[in-house]
C-alpha atoms as a PDB file:
ATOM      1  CA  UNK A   1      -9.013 -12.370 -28.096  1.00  0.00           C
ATOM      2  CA  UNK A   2      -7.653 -15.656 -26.952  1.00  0.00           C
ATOM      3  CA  UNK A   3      -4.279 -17.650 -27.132  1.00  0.00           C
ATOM      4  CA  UNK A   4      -2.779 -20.588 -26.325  1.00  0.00           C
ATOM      5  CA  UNK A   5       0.743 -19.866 -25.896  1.00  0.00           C
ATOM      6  CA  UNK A   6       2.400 -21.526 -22.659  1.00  0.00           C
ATOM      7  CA  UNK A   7       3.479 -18.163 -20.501  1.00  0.00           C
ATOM      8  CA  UNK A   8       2.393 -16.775 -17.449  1.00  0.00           C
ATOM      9  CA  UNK A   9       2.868 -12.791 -16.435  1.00  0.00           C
ATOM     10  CA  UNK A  10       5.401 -11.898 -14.013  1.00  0.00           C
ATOM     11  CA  UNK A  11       4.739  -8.478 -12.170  1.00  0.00           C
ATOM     12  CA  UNK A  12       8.339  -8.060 -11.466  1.00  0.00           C
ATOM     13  CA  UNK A  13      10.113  -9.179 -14.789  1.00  0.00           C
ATOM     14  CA  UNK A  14       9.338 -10.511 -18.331  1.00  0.00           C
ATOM     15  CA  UNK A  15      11.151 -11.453 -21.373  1.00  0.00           C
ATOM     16  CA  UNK A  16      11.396  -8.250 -22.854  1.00  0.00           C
ATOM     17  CA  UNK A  17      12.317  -5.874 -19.502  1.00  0.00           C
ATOM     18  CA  UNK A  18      14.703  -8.616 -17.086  1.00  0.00           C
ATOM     19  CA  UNK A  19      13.508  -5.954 -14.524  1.00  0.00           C
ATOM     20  CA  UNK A  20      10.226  -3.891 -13.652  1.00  0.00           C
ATOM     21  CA  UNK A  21      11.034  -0.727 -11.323  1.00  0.00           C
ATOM     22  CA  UNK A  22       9.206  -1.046  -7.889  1.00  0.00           C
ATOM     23  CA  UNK A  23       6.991   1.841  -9.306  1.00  0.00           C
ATOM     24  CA  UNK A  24       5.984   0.565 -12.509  1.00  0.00           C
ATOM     25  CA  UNK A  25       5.007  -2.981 -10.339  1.00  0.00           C
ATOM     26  CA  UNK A  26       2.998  -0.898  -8.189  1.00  0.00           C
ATOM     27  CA  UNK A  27       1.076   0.904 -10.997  1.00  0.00           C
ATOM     28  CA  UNK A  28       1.016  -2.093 -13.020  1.00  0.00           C
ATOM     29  CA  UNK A  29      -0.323  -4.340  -9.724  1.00  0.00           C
ATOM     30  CA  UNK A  30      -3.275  -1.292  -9.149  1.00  0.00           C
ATOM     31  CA  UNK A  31      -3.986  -1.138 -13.155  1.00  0.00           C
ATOM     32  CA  UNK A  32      -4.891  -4.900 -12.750  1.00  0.00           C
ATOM     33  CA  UNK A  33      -7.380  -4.139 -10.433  1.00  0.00           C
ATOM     34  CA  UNK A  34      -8.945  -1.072 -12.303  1.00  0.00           C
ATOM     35  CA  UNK A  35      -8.874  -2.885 -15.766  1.00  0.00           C
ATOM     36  CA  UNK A  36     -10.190  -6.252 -14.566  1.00  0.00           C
ATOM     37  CA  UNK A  37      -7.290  -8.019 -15.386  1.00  0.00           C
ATOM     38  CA  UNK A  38      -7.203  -9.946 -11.941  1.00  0.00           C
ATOM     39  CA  UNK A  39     -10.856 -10.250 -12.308  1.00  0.00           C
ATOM     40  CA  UNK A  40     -10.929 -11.934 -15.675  1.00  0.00           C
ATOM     41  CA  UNK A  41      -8.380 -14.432 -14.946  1.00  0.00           C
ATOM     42  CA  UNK A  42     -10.327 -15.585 -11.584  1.00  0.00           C
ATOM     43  CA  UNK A  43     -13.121 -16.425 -13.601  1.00  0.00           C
ATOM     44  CA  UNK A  44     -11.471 -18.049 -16.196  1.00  0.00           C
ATOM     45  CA  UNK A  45      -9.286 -20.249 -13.873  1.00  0.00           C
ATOM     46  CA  UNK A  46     -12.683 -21.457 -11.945  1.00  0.00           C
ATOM     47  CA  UNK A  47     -14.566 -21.898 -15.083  1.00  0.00           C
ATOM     48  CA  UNK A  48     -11.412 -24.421 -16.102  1.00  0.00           C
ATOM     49  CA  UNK A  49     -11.720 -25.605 -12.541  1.00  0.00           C
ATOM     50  CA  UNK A  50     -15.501 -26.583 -13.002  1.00  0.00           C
ATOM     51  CA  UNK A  51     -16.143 -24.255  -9.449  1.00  0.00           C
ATOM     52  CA  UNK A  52     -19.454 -22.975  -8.514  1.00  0.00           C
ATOM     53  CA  UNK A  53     -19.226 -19.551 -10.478  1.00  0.00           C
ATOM     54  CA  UNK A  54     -20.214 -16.190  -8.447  1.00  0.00           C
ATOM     55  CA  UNK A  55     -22.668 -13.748 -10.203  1.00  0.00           C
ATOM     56  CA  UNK A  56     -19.339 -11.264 -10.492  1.00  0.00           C
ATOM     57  CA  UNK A  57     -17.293 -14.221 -12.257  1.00  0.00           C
ATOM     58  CA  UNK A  58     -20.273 -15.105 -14.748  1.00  0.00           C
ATOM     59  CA  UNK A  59     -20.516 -11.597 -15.384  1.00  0.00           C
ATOM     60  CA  UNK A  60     -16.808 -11.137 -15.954  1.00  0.00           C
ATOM     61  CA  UNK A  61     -16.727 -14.293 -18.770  1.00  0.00           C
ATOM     62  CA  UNK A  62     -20.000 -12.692 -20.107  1.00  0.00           C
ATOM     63  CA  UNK A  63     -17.746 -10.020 -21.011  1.00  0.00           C
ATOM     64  CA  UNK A  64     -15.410 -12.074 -22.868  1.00  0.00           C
ATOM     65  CA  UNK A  65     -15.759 -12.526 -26.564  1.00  0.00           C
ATOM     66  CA  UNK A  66     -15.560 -15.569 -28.042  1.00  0.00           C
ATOM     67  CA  UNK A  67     -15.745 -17.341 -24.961  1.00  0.00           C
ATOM     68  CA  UNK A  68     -17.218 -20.441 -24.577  1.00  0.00           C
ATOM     69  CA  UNK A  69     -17.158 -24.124 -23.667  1.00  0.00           C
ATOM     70  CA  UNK A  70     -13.469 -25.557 -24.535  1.00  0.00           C
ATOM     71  CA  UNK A  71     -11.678 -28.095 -22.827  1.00  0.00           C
ATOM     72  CA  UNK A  72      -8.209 -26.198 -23.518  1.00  0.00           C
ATOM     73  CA  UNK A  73      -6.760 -24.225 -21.523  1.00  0.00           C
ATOM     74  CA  UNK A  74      -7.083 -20.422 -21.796  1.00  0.00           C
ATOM     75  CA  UNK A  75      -3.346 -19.088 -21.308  1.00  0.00           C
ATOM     76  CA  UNK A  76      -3.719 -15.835 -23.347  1.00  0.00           C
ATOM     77  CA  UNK A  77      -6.762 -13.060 -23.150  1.00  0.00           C
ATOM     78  CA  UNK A  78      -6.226  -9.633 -25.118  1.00  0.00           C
ATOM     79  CA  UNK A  79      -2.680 -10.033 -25.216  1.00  0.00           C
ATOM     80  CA  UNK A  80      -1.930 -10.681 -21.696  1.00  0.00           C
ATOM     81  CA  UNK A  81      -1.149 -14.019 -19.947  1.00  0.00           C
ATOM     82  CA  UNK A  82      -2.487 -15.302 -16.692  1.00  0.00           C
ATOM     83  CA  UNK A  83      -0.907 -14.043 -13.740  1.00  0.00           C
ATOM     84  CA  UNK A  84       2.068 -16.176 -12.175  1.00  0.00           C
ATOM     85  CA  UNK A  85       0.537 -15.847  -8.873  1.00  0.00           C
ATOM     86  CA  UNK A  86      -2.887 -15.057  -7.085  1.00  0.00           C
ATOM     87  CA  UNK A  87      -3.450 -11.727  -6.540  1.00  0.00           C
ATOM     88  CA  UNK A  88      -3.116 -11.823  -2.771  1.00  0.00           C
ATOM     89  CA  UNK A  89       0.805 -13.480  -3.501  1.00  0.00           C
ATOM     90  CA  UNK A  90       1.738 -10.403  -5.636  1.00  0.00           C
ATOM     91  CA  UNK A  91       0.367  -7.940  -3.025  1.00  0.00           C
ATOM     92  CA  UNK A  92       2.292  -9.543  -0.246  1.00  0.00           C
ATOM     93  CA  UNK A  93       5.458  -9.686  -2.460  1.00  0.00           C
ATOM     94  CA  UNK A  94       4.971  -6.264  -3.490  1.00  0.00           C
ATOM     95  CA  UNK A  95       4.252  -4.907   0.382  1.00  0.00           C
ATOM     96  CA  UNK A  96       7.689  -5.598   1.322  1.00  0.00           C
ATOM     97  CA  UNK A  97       9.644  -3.671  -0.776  1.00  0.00           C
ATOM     98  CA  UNK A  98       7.833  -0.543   0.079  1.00  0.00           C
ATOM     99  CA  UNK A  99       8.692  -0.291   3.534  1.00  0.00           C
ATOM    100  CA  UNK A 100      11.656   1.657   3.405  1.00  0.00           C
ATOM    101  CA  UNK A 101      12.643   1.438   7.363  1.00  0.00           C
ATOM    102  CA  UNK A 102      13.714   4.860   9.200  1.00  0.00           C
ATOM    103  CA  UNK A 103      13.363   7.820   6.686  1.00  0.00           C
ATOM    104  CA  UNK A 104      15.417  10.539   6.579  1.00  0.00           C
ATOM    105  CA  UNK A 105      13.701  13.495   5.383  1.00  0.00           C
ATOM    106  CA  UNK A 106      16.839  15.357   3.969  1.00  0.00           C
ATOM    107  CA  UNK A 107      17.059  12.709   1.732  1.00  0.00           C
ATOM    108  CA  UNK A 108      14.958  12.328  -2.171  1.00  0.00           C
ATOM    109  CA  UNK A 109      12.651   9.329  -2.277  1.00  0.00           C
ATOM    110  CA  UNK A 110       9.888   7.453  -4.884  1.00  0.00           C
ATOM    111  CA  UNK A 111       6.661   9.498  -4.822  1.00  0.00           C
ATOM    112  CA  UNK A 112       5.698   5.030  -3.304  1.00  0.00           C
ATOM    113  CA  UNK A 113       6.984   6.235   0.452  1.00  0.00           C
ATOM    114  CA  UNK A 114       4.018   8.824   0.104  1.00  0.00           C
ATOM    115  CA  UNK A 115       1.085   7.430  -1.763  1.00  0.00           C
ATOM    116  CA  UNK A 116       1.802   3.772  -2.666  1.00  0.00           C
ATOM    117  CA  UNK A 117       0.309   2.167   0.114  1.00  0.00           C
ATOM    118  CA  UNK A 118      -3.075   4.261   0.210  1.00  0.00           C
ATOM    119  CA  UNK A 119      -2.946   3.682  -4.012  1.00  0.00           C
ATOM    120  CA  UNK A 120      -2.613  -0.027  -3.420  1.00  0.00           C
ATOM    121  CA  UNK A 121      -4.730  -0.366  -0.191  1.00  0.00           C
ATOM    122  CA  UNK A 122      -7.600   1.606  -2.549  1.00  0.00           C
ATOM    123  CA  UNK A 123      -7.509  -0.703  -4.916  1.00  0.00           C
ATOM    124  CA  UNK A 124      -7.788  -3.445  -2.602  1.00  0.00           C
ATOM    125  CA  UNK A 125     -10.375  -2.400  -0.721  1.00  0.00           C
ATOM    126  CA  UNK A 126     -12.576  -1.867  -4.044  1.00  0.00           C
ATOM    127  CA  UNK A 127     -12.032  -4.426  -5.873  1.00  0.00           C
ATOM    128  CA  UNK A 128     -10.910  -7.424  -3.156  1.00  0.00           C
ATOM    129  CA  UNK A 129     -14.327  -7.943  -1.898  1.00  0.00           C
ATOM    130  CA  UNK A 130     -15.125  -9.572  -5.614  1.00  0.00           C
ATOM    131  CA  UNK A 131     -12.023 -11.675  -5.539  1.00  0.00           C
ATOM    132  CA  UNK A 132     -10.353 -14.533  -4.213  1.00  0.00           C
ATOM    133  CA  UNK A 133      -8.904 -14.713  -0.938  1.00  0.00           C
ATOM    134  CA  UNK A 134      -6.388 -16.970   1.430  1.00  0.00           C
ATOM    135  CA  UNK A 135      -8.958 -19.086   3.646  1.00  0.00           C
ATOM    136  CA  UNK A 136      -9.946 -17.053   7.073  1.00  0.00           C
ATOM    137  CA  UNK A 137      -9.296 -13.728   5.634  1.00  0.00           C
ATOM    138  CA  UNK A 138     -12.476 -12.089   4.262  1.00  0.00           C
ATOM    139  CA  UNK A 139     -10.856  -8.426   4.283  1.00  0.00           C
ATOM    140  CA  UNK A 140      -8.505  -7.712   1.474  1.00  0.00           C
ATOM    141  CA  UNK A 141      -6.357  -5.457   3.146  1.00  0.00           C
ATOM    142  CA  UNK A 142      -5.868  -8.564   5.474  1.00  0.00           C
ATOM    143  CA  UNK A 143      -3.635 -10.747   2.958  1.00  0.00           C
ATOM    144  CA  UNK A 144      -0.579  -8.135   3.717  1.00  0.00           C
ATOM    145  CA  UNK A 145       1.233  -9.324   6.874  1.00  0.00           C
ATOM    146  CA  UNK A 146      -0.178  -7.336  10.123  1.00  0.00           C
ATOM    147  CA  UNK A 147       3.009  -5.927  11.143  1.00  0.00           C
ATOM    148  CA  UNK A 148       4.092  -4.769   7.547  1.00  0.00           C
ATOM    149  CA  UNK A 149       0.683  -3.328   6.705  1.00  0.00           C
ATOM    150  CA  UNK A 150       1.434  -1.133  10.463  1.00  0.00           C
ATOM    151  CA  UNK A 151       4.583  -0.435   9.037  1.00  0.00           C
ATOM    152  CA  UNK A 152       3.474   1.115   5.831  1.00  0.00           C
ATOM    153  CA  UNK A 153       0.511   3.212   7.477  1.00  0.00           C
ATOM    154  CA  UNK A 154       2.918   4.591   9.965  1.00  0.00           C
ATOM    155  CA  UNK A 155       5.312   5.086   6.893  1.00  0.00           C
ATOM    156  CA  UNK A 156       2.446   7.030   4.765  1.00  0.00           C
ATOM    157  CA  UNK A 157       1.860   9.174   8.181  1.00  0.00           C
ATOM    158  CA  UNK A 158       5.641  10.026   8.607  1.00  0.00           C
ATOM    159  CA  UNK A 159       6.114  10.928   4.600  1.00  0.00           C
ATOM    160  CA  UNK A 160       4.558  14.391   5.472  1.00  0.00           C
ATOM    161  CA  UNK A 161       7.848  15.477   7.173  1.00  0.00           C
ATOM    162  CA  UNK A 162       9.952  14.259   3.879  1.00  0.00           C
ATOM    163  CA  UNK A 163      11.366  16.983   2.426  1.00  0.00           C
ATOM    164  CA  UNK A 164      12.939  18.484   6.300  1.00  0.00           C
ATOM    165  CA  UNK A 165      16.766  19.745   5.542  1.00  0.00           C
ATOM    166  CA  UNK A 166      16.184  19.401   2.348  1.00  0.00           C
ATOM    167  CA  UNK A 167      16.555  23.290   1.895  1.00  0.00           C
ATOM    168  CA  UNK A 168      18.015  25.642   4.095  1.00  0.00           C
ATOM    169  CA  UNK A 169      14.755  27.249   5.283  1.00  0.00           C
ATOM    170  CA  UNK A 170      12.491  23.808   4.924  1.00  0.00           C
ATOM    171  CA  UNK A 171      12.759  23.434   8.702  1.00  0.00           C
ATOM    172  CA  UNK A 172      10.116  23.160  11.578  1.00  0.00           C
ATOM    173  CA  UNK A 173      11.602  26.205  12.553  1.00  0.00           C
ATOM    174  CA  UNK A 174       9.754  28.114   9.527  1.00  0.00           C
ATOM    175  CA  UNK A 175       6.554  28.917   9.817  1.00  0.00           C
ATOM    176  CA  UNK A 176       5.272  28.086   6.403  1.00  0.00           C
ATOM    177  CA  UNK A 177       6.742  24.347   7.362  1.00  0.00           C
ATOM    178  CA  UNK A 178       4.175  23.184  10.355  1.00  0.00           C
ATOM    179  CA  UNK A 179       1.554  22.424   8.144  1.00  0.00           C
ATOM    180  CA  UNK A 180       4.007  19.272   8.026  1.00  0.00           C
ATOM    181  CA  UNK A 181       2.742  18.215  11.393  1.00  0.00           C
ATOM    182  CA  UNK A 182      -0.955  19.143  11.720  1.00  0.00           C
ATOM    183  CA  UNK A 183      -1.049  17.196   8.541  1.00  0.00           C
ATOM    184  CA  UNK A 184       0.734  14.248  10.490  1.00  0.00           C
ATOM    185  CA  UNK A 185      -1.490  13.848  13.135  1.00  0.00           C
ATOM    186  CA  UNK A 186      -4.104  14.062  11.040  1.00  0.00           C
ATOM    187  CA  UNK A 187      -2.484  11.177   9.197  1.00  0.00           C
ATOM    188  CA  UNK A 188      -2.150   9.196  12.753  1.00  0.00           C
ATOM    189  CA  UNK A 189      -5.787   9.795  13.872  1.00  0.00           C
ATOM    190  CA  UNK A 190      -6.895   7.985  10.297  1.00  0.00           C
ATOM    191  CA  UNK A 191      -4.149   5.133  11.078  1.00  0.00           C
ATOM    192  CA  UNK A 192      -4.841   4.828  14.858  1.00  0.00           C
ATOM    193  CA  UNK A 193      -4.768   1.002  14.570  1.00  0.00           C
ATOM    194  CA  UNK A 194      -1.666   0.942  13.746  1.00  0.00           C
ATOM    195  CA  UNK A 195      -0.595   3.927  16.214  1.00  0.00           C
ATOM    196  CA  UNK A 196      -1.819   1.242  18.542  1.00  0.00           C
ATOM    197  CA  UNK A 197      -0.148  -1.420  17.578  1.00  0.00           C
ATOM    198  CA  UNK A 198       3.627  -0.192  17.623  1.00  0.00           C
ATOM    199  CA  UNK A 199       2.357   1.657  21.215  1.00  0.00           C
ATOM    200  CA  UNK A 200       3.651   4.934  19.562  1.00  0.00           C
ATOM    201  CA  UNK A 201       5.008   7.549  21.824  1.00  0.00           C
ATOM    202  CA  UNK A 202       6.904  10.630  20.362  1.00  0.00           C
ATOM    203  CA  UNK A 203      10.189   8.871  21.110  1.00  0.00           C
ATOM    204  CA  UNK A 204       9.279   5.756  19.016  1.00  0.00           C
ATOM    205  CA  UNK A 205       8.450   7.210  16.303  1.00  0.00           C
ATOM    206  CA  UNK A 206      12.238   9.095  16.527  1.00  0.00           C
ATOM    207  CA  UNK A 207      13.430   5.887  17.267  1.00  0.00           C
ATOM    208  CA  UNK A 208      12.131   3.690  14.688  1.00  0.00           C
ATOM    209  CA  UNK A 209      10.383   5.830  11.962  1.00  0.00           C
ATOM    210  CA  UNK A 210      12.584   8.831  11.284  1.00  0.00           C
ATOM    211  CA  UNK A 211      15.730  10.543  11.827  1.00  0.00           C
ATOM    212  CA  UNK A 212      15.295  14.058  11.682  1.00  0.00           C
ATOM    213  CA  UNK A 213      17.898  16.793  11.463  1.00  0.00           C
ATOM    214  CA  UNK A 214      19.067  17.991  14.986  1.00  0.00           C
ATOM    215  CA  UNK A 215      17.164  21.484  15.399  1.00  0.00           C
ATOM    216  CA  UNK A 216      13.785  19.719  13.953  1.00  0.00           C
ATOM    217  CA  UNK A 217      13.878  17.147  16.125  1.00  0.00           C
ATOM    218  CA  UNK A 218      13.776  19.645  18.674  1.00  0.00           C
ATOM    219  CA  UNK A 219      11.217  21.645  17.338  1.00  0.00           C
ATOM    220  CA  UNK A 220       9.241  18.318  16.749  1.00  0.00           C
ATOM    221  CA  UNK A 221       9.329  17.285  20.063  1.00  0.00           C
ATOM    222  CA  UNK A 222       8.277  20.505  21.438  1.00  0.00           C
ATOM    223  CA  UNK A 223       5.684  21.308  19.257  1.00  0.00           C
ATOM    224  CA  UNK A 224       3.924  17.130  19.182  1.00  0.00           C
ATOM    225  CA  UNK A 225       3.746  17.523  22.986  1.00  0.00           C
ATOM    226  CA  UNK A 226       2.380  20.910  22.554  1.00  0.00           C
ATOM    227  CA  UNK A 227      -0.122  20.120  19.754  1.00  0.00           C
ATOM    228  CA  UNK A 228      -0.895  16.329  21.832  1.00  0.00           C
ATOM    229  CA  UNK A 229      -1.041  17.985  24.950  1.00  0.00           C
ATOM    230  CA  UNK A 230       1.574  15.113  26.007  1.00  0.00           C
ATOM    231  CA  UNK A 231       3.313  15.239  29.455  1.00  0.00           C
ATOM    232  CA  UNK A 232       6.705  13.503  28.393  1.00  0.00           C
ATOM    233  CA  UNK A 233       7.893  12.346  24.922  1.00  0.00           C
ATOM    234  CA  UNK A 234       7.144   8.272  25.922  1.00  0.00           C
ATOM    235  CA  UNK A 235       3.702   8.829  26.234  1.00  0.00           C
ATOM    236  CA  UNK A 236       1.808   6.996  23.989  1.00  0.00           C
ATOM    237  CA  UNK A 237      -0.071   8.734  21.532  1.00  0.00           C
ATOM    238  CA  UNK A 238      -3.252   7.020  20.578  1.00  0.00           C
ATOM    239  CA  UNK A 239      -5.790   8.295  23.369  1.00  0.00           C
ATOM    240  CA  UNK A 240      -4.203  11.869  22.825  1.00  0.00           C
ATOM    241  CA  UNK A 241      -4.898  11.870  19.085  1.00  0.00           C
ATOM    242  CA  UNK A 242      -8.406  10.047  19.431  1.00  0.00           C
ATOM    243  CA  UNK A 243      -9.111  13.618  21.611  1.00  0.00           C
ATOM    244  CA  UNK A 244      -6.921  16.004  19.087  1.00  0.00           C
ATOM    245  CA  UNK A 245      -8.882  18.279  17.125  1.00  0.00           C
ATOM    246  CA  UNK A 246      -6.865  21.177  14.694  1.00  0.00           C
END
């Protein structure tokens, strides 16, 4: 169950792989939630610490076998050594490097532009009440930097027009395509702090978010102001999408 072997786990490298992809970090960063591994290593750092313990830390050593009083230090549990960094550290290096800046839709990218923020923000929000956090910060989402976190809600929202140009007939100007962009807004009207917080108007979101092919970014304009009810393309969205309804 336990070791004593001086080594700490890296999320983004180890001896044996140099280099983790960005996907198999996220997966293995969410897996540490869901498997207690994050958990387990909290309470055995504050046990070594001599902290107050929480009812959820007791609970977690209770689950331990073997453990007990020692005055070594636990480096090794089920195969696994201690994390190299807090939780909270690996999320906000991980963050980051998921923001992938202006998409282009035409173009293939990880299945992470999609559904790795709302997979790591779930896991956050579940487990991070239970866990340690930086002081003044008592939501878990929190520990990712404000304007990245925006970024990567805004991000998830846009994702639903990846896949534009990708084909000759995967335009806005096919039918069987628009579900792209009720599926958007509704995307927006779940994220509308962060709608808020870039002051996102139909232009910014061309501006900064995504480059679309010529003919859809006609179609998109036309159609957002149509859908919005917008007067003019710099208009910003969030009161508009607080009133939309499909």
């Amino acid at each position: 169950m336990f070791g004593r072997i001086k080594s700490t786990y890296d999320f983004f490298e180890s001896e044996s792989k140099p280099y983790f992809s960005l996907e198999e970090v996220v997966e293995n960063f969410i897996c540490s939630f869901t498997d207690g591994y994050f958990a387990r290593w909290e309470a055995v750092v504050a046990q070594e610490e001599g902290k107050t313990l929480t009812e959820y830390q007791q609970n977690q050593l209770s689950r331990l076998m073997n453990f007990g009083n020692t005055n070594d230090e636990i480096l090794y549990i089920n195969g696994m050594p201690r994390p190299s960094k807090p939780w909270y550290e690996i999320a906000q290096d991980i963050a980051p490097r998921i923001v992938e800046g202006k998409i282009k839709p035409y173009e293939m990218y990880s299945c992470l532009v999609d559904e790795g923020w709302d997979r790591m923000k779930a896991a956050m929000t579940t487990y991070g009440p239970n866990l340690s956090k930086p002081a003044g910060i008592e939501n878990a989402i929190e520990v990712i930097p404000t304007k990245i976190r925006h970024q990567l809600e805004i991000q998830t929202a846009i994702s639903w027009l990846i896949g534009l140009g990708q084909a000759k007939d995967m335009t806005l100007s096919n039918a069987s395509e628009e579900y792209r962009l009720e599926e958007l807004v509704k995307k927006l009207q779940e994220s509308i702090e962060s709608v808020r917080y870039f002051q996102l108007s139909i232009a910014k979101i061309l501006e900064e978010f995504i480059e679309l092919p010529p003919q859809d970014e006609i179609f998109f304009k036309a159609k957002m102001m149509e859908m919005l009810g917008l007067e003019d393309e710099q208009e910003e969205l969030a009161e508009k999408l607080k009133q939309y309804n499909s």
